[in-house]
N, C-alpha and C. Protein backbone atom coordinates (compact mmCIF):
# COMPACT_ATOMS: atom_id res chain seq x y z
N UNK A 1 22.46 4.31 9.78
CA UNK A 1 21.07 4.71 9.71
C UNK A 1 20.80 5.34 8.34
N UNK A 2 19.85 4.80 7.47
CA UNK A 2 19.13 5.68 6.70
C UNK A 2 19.15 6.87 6.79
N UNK A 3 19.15 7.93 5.47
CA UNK A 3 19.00 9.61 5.66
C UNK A 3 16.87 9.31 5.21
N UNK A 4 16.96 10.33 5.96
CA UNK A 4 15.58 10.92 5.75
C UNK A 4 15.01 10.82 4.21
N UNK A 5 13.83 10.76 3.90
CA UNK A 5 13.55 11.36 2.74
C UNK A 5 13.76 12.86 2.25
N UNK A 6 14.55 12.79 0.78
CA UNK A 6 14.80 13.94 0.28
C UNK A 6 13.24 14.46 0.27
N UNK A 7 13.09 15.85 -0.12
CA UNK A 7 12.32 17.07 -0.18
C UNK A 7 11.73 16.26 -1.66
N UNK A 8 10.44 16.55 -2.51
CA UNK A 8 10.08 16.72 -3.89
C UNK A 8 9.71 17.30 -4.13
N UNK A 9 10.07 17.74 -5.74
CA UNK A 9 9.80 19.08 -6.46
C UNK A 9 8.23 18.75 -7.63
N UNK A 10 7.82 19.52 -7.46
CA UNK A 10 7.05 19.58 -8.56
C UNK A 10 7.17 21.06 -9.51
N UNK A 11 6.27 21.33 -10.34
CA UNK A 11 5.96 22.51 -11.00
C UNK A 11 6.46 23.39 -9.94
N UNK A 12 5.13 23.70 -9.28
CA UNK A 12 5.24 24.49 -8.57
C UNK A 12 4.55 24.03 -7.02
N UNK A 13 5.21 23.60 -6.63
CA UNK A 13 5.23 22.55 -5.23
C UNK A 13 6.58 21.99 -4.96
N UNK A 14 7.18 22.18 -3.40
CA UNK A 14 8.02 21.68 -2.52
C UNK A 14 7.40 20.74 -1.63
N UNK A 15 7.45 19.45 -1.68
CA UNK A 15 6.87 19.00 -0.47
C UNK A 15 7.55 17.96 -0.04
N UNK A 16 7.46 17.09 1.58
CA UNK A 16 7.57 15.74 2.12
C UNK A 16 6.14 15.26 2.68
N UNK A 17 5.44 14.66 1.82
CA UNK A 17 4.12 14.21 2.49
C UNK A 17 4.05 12.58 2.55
N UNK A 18 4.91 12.11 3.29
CA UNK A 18 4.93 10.46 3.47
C UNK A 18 3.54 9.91 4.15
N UNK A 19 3.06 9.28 4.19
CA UNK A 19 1.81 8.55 4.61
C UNK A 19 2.00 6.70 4.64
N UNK A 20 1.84 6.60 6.07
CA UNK A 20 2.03 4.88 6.42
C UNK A 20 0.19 4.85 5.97
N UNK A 21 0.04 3.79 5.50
CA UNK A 21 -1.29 3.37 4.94
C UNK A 21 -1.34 1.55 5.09
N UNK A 22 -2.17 1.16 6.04
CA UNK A 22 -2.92 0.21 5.82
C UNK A 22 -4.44 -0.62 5.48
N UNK A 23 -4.16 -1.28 4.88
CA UNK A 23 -5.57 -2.32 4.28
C UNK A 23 -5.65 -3.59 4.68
N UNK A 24 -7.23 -3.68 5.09
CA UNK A 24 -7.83 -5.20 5.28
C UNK A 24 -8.03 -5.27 4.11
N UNK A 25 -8.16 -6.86 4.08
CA UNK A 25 -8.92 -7.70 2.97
C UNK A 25 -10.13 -7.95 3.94
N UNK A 26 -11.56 -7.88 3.21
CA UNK A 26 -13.10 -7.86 2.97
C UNK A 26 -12.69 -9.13 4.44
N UNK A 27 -13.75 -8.80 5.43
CA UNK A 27 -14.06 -9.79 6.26
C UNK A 27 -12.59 -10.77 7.09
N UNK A 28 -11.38 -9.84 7.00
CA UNK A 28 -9.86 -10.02 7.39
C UNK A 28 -9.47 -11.24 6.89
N UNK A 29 -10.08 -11.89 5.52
CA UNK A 29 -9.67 -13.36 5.44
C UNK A 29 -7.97 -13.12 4.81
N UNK A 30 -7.59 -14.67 5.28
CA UNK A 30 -5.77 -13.93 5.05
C UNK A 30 -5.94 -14.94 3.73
N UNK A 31 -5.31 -13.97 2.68
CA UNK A 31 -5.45 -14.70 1.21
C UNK A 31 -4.01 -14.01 1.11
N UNK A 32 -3.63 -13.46 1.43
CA UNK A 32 -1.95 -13.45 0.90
C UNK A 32 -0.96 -14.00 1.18
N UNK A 33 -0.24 -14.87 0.06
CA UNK A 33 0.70 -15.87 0.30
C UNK A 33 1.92 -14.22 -0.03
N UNK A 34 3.50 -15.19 -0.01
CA UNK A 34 4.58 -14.25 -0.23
C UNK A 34 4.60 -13.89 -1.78
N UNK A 35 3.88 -14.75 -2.12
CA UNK A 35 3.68 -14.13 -3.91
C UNK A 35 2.97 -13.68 -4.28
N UNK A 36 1.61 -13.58 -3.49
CA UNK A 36 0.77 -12.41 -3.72
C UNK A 36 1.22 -11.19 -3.12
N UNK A 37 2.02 -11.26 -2.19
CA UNK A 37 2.06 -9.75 -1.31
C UNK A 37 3.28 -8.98 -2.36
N UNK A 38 4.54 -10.27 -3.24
CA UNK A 38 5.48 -9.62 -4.16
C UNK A 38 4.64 -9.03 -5.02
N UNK A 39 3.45 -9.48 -5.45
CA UNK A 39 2.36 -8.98 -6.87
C UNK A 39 2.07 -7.58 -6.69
N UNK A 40 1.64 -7.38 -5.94
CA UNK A 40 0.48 -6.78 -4.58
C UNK A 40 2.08 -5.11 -4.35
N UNK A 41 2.57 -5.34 -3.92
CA UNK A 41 3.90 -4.56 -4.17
C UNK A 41 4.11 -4.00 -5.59
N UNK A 42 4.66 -4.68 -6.65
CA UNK A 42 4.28 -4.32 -7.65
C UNK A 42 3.47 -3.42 -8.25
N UNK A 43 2.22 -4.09 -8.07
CA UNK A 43 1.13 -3.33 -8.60
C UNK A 43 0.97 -1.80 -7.78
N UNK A 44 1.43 -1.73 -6.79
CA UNK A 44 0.66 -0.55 -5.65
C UNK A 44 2.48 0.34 -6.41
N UNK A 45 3.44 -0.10 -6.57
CA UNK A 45 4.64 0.51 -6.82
C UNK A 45 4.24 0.75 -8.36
N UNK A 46 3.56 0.15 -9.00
CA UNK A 46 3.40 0.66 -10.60
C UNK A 46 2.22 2.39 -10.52
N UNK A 47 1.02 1.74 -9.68
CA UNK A 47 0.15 2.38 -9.34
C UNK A 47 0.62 4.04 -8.77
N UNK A 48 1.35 4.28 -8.04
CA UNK A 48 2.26 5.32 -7.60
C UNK A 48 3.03 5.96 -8.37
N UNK A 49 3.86 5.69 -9.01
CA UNK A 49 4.74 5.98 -10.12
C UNK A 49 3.39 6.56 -11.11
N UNK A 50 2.31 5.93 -11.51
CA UNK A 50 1.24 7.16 -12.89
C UNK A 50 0.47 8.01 -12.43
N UNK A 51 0.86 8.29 -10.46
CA UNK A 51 0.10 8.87 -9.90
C UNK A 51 0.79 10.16 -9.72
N UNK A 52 2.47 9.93 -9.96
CA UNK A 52 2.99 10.97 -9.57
C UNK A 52 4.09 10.85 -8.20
N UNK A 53 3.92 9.60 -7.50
CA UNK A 53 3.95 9.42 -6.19
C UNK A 53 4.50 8.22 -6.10
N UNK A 54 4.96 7.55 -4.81
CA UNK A 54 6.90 6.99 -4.74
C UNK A 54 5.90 6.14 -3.33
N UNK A 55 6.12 5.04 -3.95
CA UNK A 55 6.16 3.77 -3.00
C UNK A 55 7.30 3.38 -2.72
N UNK A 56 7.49 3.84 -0.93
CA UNK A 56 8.44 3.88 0.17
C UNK A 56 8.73 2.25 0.47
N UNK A 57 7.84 1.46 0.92
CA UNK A 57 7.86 0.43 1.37
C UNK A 57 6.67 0.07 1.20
N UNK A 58 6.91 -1.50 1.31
CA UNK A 58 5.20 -2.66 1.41
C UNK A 58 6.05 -4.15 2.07
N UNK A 59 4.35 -4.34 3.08
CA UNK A 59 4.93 -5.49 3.11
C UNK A 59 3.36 -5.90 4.35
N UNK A 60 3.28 -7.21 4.57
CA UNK A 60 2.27 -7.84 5.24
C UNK A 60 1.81 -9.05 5.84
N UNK A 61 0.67 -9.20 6.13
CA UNK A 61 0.75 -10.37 6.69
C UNK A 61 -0.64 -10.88 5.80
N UNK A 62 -0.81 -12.01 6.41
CA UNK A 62 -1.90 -12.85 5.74
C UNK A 62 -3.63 -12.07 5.05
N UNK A 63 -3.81 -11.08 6.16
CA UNK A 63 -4.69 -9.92 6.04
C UNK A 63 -5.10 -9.09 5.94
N UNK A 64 -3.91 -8.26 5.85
CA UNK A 64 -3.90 -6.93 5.62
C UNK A 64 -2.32 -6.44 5.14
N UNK A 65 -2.26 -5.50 4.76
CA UNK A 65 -1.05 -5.00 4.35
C UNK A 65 -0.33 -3.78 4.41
N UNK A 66 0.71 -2.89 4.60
CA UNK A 66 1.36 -1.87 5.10
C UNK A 66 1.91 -1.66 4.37
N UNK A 67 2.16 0.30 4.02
CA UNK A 67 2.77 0.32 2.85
C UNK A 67 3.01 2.19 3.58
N UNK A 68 4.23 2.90 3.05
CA UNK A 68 4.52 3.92 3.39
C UNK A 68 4.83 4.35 1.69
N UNK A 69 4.46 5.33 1.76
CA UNK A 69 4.14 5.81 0.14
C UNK A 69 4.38 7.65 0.46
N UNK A 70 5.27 8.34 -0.34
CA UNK A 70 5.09 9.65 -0.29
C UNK A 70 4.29 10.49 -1.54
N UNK A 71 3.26 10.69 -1.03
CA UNK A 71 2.26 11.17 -1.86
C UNK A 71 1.97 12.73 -2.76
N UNK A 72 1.97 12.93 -4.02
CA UNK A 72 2.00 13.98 -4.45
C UNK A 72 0.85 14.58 -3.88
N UNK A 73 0.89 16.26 -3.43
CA UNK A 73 -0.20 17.00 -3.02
C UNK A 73 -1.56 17.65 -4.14
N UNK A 74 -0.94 16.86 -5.36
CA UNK A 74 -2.59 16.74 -6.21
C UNK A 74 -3.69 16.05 -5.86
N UNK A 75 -3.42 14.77 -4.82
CA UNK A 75 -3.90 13.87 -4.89
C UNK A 75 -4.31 13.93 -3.17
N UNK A 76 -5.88 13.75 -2.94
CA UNK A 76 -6.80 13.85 -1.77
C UNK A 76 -6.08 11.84 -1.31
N UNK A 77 -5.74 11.79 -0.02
CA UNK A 77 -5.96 10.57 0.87
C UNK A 77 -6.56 9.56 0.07
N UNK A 78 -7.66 10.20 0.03
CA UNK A 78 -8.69 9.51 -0.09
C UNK A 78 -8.75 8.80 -1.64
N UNK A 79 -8.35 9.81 -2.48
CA UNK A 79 -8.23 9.40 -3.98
C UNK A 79 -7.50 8.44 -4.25
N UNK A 80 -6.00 9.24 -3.57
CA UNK A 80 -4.93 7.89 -3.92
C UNK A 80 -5.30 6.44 -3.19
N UNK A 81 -5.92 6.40 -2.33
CA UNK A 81 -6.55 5.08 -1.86
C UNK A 81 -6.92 4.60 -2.65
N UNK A 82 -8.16 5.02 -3.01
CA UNK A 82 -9.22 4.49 -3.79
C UNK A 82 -8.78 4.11 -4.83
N UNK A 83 -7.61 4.49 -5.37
CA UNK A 83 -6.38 3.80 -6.91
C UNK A 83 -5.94 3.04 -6.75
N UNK A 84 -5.50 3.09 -5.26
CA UNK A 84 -4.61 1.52 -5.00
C UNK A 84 -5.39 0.63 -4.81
N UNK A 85 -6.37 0.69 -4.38
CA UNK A 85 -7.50 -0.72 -4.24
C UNK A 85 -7.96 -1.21 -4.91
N UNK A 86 -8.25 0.14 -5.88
CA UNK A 86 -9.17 -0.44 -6.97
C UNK A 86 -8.16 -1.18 -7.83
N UNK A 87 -7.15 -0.53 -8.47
CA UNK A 87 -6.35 -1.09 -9.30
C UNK A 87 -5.39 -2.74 -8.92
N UNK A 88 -5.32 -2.47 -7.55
CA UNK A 88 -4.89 -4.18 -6.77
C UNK A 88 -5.92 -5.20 -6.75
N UNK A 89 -7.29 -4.69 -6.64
CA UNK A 89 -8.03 -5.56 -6.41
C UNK A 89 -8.76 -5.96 -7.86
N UNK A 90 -9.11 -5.17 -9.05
CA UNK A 90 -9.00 -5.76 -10.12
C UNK A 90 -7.76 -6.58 -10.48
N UNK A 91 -6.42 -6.29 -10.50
CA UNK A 91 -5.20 -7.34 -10.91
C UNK A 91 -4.69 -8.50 -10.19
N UNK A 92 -5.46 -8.51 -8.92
CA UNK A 92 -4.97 -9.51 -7.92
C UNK A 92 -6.27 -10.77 -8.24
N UNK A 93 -7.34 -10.44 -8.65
CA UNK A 93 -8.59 -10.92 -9.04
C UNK A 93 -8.03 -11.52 -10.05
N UNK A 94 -7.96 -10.71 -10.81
CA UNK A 94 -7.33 -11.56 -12.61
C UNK A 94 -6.46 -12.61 -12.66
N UNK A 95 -5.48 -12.13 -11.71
CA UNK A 95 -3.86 -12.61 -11.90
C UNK A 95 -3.86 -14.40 -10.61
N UNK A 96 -5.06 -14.16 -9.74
CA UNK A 96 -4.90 -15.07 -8.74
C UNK A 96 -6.18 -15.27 -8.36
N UNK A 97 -7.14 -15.59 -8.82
CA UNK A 97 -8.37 -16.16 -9.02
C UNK A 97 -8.43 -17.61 -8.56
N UNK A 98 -7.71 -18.66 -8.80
CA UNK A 98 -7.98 -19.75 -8.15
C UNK A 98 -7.79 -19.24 -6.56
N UNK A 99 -6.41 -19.00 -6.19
CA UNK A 99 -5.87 -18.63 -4.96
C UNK A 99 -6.94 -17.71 -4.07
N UNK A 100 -7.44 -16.96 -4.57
CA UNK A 100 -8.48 -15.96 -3.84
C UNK A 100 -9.93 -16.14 -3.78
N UNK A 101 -10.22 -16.95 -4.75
CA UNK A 101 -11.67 -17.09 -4.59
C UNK A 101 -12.44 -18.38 -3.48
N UNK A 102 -11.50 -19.30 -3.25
CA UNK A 102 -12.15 -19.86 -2.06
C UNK A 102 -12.30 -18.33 -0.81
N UNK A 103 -11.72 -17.51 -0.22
CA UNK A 103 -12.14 -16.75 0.45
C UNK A 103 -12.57 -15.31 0.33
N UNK A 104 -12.30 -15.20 -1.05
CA UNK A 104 -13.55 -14.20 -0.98
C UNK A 104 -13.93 -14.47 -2.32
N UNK A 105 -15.24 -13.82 -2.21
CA UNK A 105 -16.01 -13.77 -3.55
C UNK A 105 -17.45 -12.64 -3.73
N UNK A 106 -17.47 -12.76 -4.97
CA UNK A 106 -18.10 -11.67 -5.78
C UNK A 106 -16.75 -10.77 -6.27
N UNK A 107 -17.59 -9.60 -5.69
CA UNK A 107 -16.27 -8.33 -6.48
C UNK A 107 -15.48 -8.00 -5.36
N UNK A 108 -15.66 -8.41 -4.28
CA UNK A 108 -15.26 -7.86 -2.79
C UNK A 108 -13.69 -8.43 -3.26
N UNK A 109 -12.95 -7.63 -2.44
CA UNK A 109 -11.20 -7.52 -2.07
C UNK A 109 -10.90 -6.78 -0.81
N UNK A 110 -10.76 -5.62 -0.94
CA UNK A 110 -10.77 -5.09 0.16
C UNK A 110 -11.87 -4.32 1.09
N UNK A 111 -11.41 -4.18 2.36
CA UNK A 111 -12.52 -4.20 3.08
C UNK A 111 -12.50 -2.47 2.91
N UNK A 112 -13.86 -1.81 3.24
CA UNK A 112 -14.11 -0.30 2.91
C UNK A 112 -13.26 0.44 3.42
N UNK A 113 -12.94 0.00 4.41
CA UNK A 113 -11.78 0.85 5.47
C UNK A 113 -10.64 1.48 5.09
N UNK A 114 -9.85 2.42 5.51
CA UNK A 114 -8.37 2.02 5.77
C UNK A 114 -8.14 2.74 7.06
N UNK A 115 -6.73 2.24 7.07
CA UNK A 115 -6.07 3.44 8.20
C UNK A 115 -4.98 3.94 7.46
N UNK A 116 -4.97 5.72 7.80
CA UNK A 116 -3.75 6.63 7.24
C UNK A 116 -3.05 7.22 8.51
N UNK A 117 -1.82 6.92 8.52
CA UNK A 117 -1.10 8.27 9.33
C UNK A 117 -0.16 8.87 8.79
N UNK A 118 0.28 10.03 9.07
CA UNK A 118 1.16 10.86 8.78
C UNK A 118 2.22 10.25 9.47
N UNK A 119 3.38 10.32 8.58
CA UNK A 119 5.01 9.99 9.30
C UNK A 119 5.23 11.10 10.02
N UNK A 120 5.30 12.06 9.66
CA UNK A 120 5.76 13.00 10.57
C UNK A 120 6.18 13.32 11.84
N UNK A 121 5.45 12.36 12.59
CA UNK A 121 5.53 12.46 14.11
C UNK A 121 7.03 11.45 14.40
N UNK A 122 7.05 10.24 13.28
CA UNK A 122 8.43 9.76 13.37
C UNK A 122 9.00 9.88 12.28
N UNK A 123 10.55 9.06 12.29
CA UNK A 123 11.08 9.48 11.92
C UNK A 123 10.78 8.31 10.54
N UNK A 124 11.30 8.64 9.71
CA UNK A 124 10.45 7.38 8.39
C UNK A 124 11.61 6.12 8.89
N UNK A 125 12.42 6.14 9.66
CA UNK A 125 13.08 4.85 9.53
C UNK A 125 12.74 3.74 10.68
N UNK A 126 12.11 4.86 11.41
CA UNK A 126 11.26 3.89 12.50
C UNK A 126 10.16 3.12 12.09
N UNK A 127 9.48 4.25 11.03
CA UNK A 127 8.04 3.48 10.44
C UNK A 127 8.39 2.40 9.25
N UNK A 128 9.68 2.52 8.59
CA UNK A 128 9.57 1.55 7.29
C UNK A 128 10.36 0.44 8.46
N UNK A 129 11.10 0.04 9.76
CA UNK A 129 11.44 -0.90 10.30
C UNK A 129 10.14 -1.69 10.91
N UNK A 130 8.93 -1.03 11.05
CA UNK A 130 7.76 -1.95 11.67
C UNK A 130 7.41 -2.02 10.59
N UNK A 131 7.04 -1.41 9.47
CA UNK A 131 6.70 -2.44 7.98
C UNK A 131 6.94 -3.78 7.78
N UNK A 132 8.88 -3.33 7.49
CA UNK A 132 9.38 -4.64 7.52
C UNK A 132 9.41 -5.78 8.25
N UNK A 133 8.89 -5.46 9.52
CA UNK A 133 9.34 -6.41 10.51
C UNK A 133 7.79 -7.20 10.60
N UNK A 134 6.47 -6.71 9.92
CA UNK A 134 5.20 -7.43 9.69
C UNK A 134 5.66 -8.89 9.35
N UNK A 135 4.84 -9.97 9.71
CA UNK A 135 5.53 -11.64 9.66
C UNK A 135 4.98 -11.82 8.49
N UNK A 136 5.36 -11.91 7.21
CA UNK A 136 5.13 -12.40 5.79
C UNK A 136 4.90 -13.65 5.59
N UNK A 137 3.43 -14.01 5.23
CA UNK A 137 3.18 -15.61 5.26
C UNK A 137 4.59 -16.41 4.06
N UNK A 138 4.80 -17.02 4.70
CA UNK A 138 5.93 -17.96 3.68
C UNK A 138 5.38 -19.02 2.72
């Protein structure tokens, strides 16, 4: 079995604030192949790292996507969302424009929503095994 996530230090901050986070795509259309969701990973793991903050896991299915991320306590839910979307959904636009624009179009990517939970209640190796175990379009 996996050990837990270590503790992180900041300045002046001790924390474990893991957060399972999922996203629709605009109107649930499934536009992610296995090479957009490797992109899509990437980008949300680059995105984390200038945020301060450690992408745990990613992974998805045709419409949405799952990702456990431990989040620095500078940063509101809500903010660090709004980085990862924005910044995936401008580079996923750029980078895969033929691939994405039969189903969606204009500026739309993701849908307004998300869902956040706190790990806490489990244990993180329970939550990064239903990540992984999401059916990845091939």
């Amino acid at each position: 079995m996996m050990e837990e996530m270590n503790w992180r230090k900041g300045r002046s901050v001790v924390y474990k604030n893991t957060i399972h986070l999922v996203f629709v795509t605009k109107y649930r259309r499934a536009v992610f192949t296995d090479e957009i969701l490797t992109a899509l990973e990437a980008i949300f793991r680059e995105t984390c790292e200038q945020m301060g903050s450690e992408l745990i896991e990613c992974n998805g299915e045709g419409d949405h996507v799952h990702l456990i991320a431990s989040v620095h306590p500078r940063h509101s839910i809500s903010n660090f969302v709004g980085k990862l979307k924005g910044k995936s959904a401008y580079v996923l636009r750029r980078d895969y424009r033929e691939e994405i624009s039969p189903w969606l179009w204009g500026n739309h990517f993701w849908s307004p929503s998300y869902c956040a939970v706190s790990t806490g209640g489990a244990s993180l190796d329970v939550v990064k095994n239903y990540v992984q175990k999401q059916q990845r379009p091939t």
